[in-house]
N, C-alpha and C. Protein backbone atom coordinates (compact mmCIF):
# COMPACT_ATOMS: atom_id res chain seq x y z
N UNK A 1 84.66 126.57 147.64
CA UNK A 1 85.27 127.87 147.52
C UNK A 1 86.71 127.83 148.03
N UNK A 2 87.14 127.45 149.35
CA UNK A 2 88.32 127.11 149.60
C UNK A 2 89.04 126.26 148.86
N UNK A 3 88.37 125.22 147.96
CA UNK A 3 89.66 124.60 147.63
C UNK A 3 89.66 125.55 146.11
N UNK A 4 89.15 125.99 145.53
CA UNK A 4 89.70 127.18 144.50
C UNK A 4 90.37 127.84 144.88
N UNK A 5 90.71 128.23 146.25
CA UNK A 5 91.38 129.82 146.56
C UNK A 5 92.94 129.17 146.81
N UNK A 6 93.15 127.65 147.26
CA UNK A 6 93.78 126.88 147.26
C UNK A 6 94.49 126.42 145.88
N UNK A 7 93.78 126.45 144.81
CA UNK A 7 94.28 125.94 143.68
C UNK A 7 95.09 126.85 142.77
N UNK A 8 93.76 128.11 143.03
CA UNK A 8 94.65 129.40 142.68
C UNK A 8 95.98 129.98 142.91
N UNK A 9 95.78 130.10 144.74
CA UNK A 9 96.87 130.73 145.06
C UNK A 9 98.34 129.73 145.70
N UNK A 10 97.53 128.32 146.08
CA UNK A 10 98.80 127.46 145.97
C UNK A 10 99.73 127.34 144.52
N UNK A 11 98.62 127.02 143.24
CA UNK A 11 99.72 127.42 141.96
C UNK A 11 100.75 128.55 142.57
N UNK A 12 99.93 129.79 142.14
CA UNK A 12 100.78 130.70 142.17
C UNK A 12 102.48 130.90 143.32
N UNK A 13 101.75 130.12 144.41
CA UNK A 13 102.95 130.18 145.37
C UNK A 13 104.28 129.28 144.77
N UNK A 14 103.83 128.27 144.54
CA UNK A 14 104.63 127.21 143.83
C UNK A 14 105.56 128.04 142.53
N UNK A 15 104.93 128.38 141.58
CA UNK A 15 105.84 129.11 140.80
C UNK A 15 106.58 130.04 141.31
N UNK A 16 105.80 130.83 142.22
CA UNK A 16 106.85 131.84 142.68
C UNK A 16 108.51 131.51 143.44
N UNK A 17 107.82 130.33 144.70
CA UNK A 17 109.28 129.53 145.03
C UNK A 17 109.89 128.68 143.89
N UNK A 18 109.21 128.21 143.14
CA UNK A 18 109.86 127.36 141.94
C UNK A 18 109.84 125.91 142.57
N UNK A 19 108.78 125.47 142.92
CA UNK A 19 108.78 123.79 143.69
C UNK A 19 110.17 123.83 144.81
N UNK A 20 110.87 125.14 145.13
CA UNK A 20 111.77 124.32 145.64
C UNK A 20 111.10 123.08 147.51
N UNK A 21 110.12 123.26 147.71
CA UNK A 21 110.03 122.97 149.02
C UNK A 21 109.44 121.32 148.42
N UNK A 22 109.42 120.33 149.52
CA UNK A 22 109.68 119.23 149.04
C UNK A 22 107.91 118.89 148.88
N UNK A 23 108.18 117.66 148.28
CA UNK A 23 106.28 117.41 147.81
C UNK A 23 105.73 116.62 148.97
N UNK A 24 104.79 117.62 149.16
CA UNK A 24 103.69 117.23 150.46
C UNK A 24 102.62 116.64 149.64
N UNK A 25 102.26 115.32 150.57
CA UNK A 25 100.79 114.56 149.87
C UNK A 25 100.09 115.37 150.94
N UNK A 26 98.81 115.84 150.12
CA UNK A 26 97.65 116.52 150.72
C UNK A 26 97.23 115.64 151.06
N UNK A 27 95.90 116.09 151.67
CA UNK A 27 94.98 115.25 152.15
C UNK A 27 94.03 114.50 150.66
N UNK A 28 93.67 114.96 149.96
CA UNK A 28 93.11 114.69 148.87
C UNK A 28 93.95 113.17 148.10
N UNK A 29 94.88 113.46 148.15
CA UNK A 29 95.59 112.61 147.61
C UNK A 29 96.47 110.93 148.20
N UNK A 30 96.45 110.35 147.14
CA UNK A 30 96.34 108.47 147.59
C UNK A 30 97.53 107.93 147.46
N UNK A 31 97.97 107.01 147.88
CA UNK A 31 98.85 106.10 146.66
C UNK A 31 98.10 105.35 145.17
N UNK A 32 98.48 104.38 144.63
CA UNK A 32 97.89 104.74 143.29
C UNK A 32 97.22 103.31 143.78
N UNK A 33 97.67 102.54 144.32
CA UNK A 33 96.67 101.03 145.01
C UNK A 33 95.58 101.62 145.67
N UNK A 34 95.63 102.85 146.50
CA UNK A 34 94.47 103.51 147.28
C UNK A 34 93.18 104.00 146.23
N UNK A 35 94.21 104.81 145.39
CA UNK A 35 93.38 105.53 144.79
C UNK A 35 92.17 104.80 143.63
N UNK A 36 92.99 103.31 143.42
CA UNK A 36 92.14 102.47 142.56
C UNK A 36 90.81 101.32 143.41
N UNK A 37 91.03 101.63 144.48
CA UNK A 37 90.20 101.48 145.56
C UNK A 37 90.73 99.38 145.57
N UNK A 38 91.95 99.64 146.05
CA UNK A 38 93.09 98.31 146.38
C UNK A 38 93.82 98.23 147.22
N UNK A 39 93.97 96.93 148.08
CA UNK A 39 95.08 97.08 148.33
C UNK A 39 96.65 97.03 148.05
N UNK A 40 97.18 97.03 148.82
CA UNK A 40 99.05 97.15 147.70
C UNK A 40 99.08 95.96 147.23
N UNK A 41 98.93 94.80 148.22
CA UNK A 41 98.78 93.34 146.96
C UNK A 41 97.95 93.23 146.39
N UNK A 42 96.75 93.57 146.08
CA UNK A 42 96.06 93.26 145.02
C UNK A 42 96.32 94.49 143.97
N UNK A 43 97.05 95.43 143.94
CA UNK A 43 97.59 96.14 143.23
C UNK A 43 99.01 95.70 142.56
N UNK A 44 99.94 95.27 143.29
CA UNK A 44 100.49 94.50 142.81
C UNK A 44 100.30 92.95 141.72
N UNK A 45 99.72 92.51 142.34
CA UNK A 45 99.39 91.57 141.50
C UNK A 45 98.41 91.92 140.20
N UNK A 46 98.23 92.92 140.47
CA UNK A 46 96.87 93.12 138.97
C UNK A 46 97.75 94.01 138.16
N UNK A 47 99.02 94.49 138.73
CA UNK A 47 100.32 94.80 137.79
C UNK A 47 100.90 93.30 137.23
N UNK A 48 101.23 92.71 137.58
CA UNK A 48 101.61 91.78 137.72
C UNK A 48 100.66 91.12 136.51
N UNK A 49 99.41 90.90 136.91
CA UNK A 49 98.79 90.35 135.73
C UNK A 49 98.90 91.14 134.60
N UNK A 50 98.79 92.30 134.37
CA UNK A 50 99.01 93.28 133.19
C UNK A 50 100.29 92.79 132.60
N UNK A 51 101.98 93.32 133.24
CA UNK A 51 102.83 92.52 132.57
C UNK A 51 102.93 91.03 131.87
N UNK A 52 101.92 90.25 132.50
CA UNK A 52 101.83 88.81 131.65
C UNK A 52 100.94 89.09 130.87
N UNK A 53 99.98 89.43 130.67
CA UNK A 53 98.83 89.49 129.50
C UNK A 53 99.89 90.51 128.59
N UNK A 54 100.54 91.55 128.54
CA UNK A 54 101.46 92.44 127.32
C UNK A 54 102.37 91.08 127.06
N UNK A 55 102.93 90.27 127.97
CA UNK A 55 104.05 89.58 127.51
C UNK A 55 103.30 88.25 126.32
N UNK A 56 102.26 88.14 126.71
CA UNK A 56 101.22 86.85 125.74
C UNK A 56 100.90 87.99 124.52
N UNK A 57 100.14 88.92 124.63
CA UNK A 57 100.13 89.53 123.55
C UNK A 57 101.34 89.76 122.21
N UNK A 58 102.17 90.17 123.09
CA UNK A 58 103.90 90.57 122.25
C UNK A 58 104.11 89.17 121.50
N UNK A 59 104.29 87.86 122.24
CA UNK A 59 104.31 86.52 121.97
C UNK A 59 103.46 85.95 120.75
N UNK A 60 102.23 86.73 120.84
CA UNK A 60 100.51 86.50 119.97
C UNK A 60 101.29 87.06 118.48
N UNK A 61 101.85 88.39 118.58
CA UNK A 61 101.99 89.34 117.80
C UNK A 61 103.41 88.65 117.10
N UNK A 62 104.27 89.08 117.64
CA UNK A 62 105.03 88.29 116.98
C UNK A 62 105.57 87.08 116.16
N UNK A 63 104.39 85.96 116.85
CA UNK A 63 104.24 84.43 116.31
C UNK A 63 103.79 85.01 114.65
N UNK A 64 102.52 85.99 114.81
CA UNK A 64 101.61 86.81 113.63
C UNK A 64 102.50 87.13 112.48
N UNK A 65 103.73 87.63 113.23
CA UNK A 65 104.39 88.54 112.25
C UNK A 65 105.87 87.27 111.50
N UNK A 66 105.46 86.52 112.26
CA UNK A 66 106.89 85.54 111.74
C UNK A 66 105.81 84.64 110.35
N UNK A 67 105.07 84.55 110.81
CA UNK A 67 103.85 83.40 109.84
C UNK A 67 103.86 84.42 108.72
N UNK A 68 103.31 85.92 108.64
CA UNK A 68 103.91 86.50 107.61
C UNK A 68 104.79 86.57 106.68
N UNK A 69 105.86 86.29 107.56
CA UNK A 69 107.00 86.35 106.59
C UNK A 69 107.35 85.16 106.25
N UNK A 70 107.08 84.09 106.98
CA UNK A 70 107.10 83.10 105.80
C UNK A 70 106.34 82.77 104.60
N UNK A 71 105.07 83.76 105.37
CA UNK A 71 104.58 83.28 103.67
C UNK A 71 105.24 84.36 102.43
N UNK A 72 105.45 85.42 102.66
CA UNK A 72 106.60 86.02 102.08
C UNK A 72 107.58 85.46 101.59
N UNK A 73 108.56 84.96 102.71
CA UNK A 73 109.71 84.11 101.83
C UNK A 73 109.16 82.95 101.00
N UNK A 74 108.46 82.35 100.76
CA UNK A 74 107.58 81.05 100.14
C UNK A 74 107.14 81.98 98.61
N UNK A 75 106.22 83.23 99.03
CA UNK A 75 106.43 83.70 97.35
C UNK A 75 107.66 84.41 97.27
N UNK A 76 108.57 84.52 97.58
CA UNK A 76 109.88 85.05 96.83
C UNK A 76 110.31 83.99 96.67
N UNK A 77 110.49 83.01 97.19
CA UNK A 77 111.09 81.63 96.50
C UNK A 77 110.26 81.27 95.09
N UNK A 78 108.81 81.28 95.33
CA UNK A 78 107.76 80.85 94.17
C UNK A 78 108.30 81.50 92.90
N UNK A 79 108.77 83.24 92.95
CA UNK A 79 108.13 83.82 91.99
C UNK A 79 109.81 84.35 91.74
N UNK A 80 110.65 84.06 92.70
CA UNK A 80 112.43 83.87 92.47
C UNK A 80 112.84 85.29 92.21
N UNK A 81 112.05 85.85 93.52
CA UNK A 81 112.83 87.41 94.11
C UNK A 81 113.32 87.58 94.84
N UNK A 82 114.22 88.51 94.81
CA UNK A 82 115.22 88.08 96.11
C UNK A 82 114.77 88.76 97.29
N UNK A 83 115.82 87.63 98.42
CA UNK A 83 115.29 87.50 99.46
C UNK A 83 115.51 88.73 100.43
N UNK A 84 114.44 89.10 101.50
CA UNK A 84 114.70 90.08 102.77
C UNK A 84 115.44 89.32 103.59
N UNK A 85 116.32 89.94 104.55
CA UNK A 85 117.01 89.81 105.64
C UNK A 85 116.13 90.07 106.94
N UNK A 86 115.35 91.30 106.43
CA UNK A 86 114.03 91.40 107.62
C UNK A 86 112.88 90.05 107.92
N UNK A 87 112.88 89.61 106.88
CA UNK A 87 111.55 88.75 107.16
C UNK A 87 112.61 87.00 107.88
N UNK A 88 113.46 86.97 107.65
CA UNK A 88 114.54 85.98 107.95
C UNK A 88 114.56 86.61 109.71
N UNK A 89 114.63 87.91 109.99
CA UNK A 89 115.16 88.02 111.06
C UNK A 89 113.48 87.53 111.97
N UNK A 90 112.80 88.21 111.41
CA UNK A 90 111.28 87.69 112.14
C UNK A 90 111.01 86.37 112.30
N UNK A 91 111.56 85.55 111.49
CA UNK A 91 111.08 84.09 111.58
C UNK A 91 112.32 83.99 112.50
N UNK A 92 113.13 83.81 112.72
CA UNK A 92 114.00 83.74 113.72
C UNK A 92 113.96 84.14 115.31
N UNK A 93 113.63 85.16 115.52
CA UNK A 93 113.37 85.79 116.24
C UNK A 93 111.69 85.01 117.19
N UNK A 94 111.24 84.26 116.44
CA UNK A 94 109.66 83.70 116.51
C UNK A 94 110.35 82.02 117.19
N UNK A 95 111.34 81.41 116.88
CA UNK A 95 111.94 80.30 117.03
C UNK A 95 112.77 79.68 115.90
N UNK A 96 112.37 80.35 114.88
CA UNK A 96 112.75 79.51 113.54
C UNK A 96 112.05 78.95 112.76
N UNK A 97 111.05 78.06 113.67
CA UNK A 97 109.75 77.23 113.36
C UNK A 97 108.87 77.39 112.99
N UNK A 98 108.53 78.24 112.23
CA UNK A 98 107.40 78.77 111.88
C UNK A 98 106.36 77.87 110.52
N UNK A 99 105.19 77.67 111.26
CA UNK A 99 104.18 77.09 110.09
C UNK A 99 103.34 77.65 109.84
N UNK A 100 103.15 77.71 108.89
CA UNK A 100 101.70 78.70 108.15
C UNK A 100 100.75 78.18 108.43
N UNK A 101 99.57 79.05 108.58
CA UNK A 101 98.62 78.67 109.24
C UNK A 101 97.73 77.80 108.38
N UNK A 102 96.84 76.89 108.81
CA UNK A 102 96.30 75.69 107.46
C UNK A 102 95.42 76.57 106.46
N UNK A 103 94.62 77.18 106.67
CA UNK A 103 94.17 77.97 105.87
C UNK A 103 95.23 78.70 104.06
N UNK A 104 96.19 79.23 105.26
CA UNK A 104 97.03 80.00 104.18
C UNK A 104 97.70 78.93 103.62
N UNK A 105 98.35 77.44 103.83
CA UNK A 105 98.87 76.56 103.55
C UNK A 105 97.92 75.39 101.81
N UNK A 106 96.76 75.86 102.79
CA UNK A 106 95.81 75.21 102.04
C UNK A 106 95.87 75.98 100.50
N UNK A 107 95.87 76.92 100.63
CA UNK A 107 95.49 77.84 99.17
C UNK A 107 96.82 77.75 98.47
N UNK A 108 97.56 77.96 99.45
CA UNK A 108 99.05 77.94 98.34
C UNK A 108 99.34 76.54 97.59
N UNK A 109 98.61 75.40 98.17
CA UNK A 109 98.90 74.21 97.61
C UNK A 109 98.38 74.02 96.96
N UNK A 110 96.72 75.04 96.97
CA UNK A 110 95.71 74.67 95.41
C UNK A 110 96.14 75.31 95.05
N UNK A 111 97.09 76.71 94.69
CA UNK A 111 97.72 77.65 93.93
C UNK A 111 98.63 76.69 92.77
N UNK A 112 99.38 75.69 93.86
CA UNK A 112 100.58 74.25 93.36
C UNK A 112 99.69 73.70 92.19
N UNK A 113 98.65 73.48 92.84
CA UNK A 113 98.50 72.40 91.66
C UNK A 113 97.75 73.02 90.47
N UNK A 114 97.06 74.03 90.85
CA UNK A 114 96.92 74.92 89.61
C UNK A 114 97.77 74.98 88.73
N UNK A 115 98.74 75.85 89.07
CA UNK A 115 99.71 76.08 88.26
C UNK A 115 100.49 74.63 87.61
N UNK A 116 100.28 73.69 88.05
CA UNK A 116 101.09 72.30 87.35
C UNK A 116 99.89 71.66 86.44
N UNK A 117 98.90 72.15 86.66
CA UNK A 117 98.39 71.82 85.27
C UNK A 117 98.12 72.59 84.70
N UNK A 118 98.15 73.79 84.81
CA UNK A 118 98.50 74.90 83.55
C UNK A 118 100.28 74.45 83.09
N UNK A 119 100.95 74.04 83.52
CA UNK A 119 102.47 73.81 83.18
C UNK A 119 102.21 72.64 82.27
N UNK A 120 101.19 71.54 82.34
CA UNK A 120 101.29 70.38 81.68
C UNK A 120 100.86 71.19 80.16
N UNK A 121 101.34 69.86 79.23
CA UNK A 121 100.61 69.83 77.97
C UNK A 121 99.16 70.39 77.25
N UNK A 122 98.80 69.34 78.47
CA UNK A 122 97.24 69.69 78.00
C UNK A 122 96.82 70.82 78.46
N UNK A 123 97.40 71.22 79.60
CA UNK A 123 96.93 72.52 80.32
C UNK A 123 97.15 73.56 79.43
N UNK A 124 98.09 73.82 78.47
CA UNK A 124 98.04 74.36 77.87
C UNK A 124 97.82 74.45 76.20
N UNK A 125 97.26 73.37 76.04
CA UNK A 125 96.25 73.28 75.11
C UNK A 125 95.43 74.05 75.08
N UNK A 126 94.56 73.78 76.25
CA UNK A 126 93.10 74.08 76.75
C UNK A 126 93.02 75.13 77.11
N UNK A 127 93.98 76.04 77.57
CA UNK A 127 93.77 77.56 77.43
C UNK A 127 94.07 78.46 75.92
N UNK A 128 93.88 77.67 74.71
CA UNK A 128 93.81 78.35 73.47
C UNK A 128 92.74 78.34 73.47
N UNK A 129 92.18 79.07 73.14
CA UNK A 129 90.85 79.20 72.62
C UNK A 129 90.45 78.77 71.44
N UNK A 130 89.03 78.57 70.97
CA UNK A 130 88.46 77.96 70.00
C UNK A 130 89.10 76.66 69.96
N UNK A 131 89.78 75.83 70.48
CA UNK A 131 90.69 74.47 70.13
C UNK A 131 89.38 73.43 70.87
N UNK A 132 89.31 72.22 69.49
CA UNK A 132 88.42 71.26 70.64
C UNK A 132 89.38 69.87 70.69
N UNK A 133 89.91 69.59 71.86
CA UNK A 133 90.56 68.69 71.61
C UNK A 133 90.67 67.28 70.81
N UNK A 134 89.26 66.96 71.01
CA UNK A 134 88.89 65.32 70.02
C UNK A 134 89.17 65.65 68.94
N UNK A 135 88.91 66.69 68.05
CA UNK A 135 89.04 66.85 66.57
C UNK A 135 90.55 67.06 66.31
N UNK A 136 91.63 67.76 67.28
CA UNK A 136 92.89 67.66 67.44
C UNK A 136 93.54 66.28 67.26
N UNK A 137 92.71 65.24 68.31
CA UNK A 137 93.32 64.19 68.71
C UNK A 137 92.88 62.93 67.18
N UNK A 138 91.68 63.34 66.93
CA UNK A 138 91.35 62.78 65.88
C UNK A 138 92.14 62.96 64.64
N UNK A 139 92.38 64.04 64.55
CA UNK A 139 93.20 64.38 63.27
C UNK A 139 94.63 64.02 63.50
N UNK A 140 95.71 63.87 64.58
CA UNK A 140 96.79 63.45 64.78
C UNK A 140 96.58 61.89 64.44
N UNK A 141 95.91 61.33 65.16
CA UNK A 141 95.78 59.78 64.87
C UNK A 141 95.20 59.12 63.14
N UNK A 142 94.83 60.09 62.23
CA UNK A 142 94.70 60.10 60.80
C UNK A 142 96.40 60.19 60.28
N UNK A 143 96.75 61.46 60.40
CA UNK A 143 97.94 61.62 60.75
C UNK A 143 99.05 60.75 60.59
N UNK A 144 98.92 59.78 61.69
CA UNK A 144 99.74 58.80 62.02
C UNK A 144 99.22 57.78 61.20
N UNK A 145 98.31 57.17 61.26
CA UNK A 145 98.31 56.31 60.13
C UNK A 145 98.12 56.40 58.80
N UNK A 146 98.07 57.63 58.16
CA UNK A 146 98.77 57.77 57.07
C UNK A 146 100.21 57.84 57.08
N UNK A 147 100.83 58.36 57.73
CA UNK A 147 102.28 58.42 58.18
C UNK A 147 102.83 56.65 57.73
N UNK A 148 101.79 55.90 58.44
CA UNK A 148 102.40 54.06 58.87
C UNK A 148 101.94 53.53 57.24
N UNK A 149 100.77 54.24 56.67
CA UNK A 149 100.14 53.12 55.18
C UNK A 149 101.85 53.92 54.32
N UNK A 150 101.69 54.98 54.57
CA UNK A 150 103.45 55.12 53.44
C UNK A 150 104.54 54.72 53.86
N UNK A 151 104.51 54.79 54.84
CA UNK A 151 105.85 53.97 55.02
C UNK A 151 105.62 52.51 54.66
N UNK A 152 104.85 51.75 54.61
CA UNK A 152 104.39 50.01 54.40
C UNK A 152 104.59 50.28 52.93
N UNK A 153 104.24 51.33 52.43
CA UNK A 153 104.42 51.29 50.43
C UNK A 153 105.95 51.50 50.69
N UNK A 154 106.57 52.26 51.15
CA UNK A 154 107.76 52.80 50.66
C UNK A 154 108.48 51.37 50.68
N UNK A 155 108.52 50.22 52.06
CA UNK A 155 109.13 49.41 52.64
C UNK A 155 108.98 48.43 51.09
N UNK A 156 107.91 48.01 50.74
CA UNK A 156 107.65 47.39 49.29
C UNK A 156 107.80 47.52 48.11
N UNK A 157 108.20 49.01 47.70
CA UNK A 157 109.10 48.87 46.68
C UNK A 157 109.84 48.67 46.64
């Protein structure tokens, strides 16, 4: 009951002076090492550990965000769009050094060789449809040696 009549009418006093009187720690109240049931060095230091675990995280995060953007710049080079200044500044900002992680490295290289044998000849043969190649290859090599029996007549007349 007292400390309501306290909460009540201390508010009210407070507004009325306007905080001017200086701040009294009640009895109720700790320092913030007390209040976490610490002492000041082990409060300190478990600050202390907090700032290094945000500083590994930020470090975690950022490494994250530079590997991004290289794989970014890697398809704008692939696909020959032009380049961000943002994703340049992230890999920079990371060391410079940045390697993609093997996973993501891995796919882009079976992406490589995909695409180079769809680029070859045959690769693109073989995506026409209905085409069977032996009967292709068979019929070029008829082809050709009819090509070679006329020329052997032409050479003899």
């Amino acid at each position: 009951m007292a400390f309501m009549v306290k909460s009540m009418v201390g508010g009210q006093l407070k507004n009325l002076t306007g905080g001017l009187g200086g701040e009294e720690k009640g009895e109720g109240e700790k320092s913030e090492a007390a209040a976490q049931g610490m002492t000041r060095e082990e409060f300190e230091e478990y600050q202390r550990q907090l700032v290094e675990e945000k500083m590994e995280r930020d470090a975690t995060f950022a490494q994250k965000k530079a590997e991004r953007a290289t794989l970014r710049t890697h398809l704008r080079d692939k696909y020959r769009l032009p380049k961000s200044e943002m994703d340049e500044n992230q890999i920079q900002l990371a060391g410079g050094d940045v390697e993609l992680p093997k996973e993501l490295a891995k796919m882009i290289e079976e992406d490589n060789e995909e695409e180079a044998e769809k680029d070859s000849l045959i690769g693109q043969l073989a995506n026409i449809q209905n085409l069977d190649l032996d009967t292709l290859k068979d019929k070029a090599q008829s082809t050709l040696e009819d090509l070679k029996q006329t020329a052997e007549k032409c050479c003899i007349m």
